[in-house]
Protein backbone atom coordinates (compact mmCIF):
# COMPACT_ATOMS: atom_id res chain seq x y z
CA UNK A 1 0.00 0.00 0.00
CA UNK A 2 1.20 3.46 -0.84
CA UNK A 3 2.03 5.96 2.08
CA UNK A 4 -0.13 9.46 2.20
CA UNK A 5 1.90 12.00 1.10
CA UNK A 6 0.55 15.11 2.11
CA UNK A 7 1.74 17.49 -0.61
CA UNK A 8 1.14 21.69 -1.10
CA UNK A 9 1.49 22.94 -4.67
CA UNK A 10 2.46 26.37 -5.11
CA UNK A 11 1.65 27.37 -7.97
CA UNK A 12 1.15 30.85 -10.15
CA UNK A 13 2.57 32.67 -12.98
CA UNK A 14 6.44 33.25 -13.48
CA UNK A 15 6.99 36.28 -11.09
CA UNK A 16 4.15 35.69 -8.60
CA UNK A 17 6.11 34.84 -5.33
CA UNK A 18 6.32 30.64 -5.92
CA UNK A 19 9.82 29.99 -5.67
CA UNK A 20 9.82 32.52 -2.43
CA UNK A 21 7.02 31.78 -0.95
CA UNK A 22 8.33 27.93 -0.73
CA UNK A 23 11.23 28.54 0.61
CA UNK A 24 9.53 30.86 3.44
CA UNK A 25 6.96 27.98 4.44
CA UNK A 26 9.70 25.42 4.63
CA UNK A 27 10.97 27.93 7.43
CA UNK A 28 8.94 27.51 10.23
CA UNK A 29 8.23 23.70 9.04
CA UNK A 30 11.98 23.03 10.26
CA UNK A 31 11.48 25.14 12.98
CA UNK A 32 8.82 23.03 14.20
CA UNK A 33 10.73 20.25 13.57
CA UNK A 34 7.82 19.15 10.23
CA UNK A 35 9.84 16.91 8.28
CA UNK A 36 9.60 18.23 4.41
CA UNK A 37 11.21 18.46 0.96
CA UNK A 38 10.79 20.96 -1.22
CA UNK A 39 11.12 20.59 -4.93
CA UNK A 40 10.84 23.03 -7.65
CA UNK A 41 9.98 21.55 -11.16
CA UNK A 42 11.73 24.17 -12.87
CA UNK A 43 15.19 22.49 -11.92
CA UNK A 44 13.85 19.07 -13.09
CA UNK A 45 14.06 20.33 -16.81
CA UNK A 46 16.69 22.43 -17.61
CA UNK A 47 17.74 21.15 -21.14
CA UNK A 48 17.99 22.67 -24.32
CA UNK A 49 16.69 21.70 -26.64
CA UNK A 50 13.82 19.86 -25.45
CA UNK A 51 13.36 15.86 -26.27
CA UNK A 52 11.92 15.76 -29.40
CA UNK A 53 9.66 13.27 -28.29
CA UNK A 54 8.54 15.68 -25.36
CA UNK A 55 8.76 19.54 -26.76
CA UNK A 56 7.31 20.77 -22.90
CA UNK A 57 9.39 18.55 -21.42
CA UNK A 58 6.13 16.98 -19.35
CA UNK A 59 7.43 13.01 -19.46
CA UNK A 60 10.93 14.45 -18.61
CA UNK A 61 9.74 16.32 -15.43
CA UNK A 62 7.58 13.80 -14.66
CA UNK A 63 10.14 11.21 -14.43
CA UNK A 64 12.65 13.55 -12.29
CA UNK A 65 10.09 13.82 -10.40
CA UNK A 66 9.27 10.67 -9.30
CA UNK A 67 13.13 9.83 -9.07
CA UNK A 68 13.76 12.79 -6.38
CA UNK A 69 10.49 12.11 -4.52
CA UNK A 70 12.00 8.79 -4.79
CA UNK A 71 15.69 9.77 -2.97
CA UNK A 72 14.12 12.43 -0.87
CA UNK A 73 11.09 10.17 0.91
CA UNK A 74 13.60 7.23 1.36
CA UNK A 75 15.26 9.64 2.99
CA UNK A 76 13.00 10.77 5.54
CA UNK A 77 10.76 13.27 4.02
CA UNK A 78 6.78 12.05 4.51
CA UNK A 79 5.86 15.44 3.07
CA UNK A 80 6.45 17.44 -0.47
CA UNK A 81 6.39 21.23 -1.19
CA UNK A 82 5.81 21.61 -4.76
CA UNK A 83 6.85 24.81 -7.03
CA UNK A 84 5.44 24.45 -10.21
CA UNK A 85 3.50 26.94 -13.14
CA UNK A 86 0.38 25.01 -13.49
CA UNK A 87 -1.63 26.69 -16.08
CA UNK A 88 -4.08 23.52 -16.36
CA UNK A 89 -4.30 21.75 -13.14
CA UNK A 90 -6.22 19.19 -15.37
CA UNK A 91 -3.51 18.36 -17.08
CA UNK A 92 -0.94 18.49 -14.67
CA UNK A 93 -1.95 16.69 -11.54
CA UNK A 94 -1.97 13.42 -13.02
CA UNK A 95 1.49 12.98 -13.80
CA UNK A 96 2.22 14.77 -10.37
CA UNK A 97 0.29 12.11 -8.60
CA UNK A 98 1.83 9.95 -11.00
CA UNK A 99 5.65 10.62 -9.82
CA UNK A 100 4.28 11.04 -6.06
CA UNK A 101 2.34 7.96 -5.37
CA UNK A 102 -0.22 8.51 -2.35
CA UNK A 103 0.25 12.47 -2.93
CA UNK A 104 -2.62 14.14 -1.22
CA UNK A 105 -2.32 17.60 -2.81
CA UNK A 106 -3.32 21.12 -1.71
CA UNK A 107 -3.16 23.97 -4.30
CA UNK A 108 -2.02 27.51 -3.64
CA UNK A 109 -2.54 29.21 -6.68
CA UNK A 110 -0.42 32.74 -6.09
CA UNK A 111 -1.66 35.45 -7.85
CA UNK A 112 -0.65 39.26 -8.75
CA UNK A 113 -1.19 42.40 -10.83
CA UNK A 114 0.50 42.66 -13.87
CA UNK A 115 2.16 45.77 -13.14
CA UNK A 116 3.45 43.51 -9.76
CA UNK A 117 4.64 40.75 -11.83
CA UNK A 118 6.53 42.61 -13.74
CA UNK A 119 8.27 44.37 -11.39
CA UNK A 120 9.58 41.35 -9.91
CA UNK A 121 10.49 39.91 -13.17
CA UNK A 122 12.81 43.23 -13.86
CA UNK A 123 14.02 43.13 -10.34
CA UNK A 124 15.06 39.01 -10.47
CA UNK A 125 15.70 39.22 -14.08
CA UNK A 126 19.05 40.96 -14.48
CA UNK A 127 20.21 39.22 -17.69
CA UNK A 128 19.46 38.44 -21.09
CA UNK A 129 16.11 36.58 -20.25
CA UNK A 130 13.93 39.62 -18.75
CA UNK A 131 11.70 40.42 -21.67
CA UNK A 132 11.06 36.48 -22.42
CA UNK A 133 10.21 35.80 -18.39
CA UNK A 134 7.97 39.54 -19.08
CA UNK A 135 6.19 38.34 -21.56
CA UNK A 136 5.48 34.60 -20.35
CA UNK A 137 4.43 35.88 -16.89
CA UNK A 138 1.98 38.14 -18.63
CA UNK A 139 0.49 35.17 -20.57
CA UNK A 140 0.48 32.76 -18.21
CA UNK A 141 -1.49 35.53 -15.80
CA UNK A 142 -4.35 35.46 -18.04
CA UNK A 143 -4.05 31.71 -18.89
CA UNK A 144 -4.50 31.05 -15.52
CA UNK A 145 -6.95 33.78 -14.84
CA UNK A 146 -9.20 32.20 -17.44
CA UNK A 147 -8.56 28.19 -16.11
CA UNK A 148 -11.34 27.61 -13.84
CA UNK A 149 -9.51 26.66 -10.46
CA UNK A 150 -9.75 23.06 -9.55
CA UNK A 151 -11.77 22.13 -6.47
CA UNK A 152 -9.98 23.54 -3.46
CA UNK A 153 -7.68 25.27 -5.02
CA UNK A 154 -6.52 28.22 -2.49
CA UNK A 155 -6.06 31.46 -4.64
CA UNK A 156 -3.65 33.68 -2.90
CA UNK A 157 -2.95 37.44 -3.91
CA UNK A 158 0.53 38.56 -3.19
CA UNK A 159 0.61 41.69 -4.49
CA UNK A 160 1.63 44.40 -2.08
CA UNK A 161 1.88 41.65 0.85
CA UNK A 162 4.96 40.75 2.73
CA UNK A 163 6.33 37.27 1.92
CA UNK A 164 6.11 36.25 5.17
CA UNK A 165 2.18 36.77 5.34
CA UNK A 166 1.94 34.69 2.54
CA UNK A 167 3.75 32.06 4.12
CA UNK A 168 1.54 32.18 7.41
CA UNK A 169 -1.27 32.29 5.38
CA UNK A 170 -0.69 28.74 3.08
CA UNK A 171 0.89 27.19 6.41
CA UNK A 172 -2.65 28.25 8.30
CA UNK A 173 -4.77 26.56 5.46
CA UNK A 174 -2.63 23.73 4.81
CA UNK A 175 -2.53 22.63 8.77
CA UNK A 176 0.45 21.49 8.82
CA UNK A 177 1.98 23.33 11.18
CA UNK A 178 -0.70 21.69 13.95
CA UNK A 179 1.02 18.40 13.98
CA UNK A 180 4.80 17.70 13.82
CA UNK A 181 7.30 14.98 13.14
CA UNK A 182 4.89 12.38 11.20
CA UNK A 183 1.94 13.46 8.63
């Protein structure tokens, strides 16, 4: 039988506060002493080009996936924080649940203003790559804005907030912070 793997998703548009906000929950989870891992899918496929038998790279990430969940729960970690852009939760929990067998997953869907996003792109953007990550975060904003929201997903705003309200708020709604040690 397949362990429960209580799992938070965090995703949003490029620029929305994933990557941050993740690494400000995981926090007070190890200051609690909550066992975790934290993965962001970005890292999983980094290749150029793509597979030609996988342009978006979905089988690839899938399968890093499920080898890292793999390392990090024999490891010790009973629960996963995901980072991911999730434009069609349809389409993209299966192979989640897929790589994470038993994954019990709670969306955070971050959200901003464009003008917000885009500030943060120019501000983490220093290189080459601002006006591509501009004008993705843009589209996936209204791609996601138009994707009805699956069935509990939590939609969080983040513009004008501090990152550490954000945090408290996904680590209040999640409840993970009321147990420790073991999910």
């Amino acid at each position: 039988m397949v362990a429960f793997v209580p799992t938070i998703l965090i995703t949003g548009p490029v620029g929305s506060g994933k990557t941050t906000v993740a690494h400000e929950v995981s926090v007070p989870l190890e200051a609690a002493g909550i066992a975790h891992a934290l993965v962001d899918t970005d890292e999983l496929d980094r290749i150029f080009p793509p597979p030609p038998d996988d342009p978006h790279k979905t089988a690839l990430t899938e399968r890093n996936l499920a080898a890292v969940w793999e390392n990090l729960s024999a490891a010790g970690a009973p629960r996963l924080l995901l980072v991911m852009v999730a434009v069609s939760l349809e389409h993209e929990l299966p192979w989640v649940r897929a790589a994470v067998p038993g994954a019990k997953i709670t969306v955070f869907r971050l959200c901003a203003s464009e003008d917000t996003l885009l500030e943060r792109v120019r501000r983490r953007e220093v290189g080459s790559g601002e006006a591509y990550h501009s004008r993705r975060s843009v589209e996936q904003a209204r791609a996601l804005a138009r994707e009805a929201d699956g069935e509990g997903t939590i939609v969080v705003k983040t513009s004008g907030r501090r990152v550490a309200n954000i945090a408290e708020e996904v680590l209040a709604k999640c409840g993970w912070t009321r147990t420790r040690g073991q999910p």
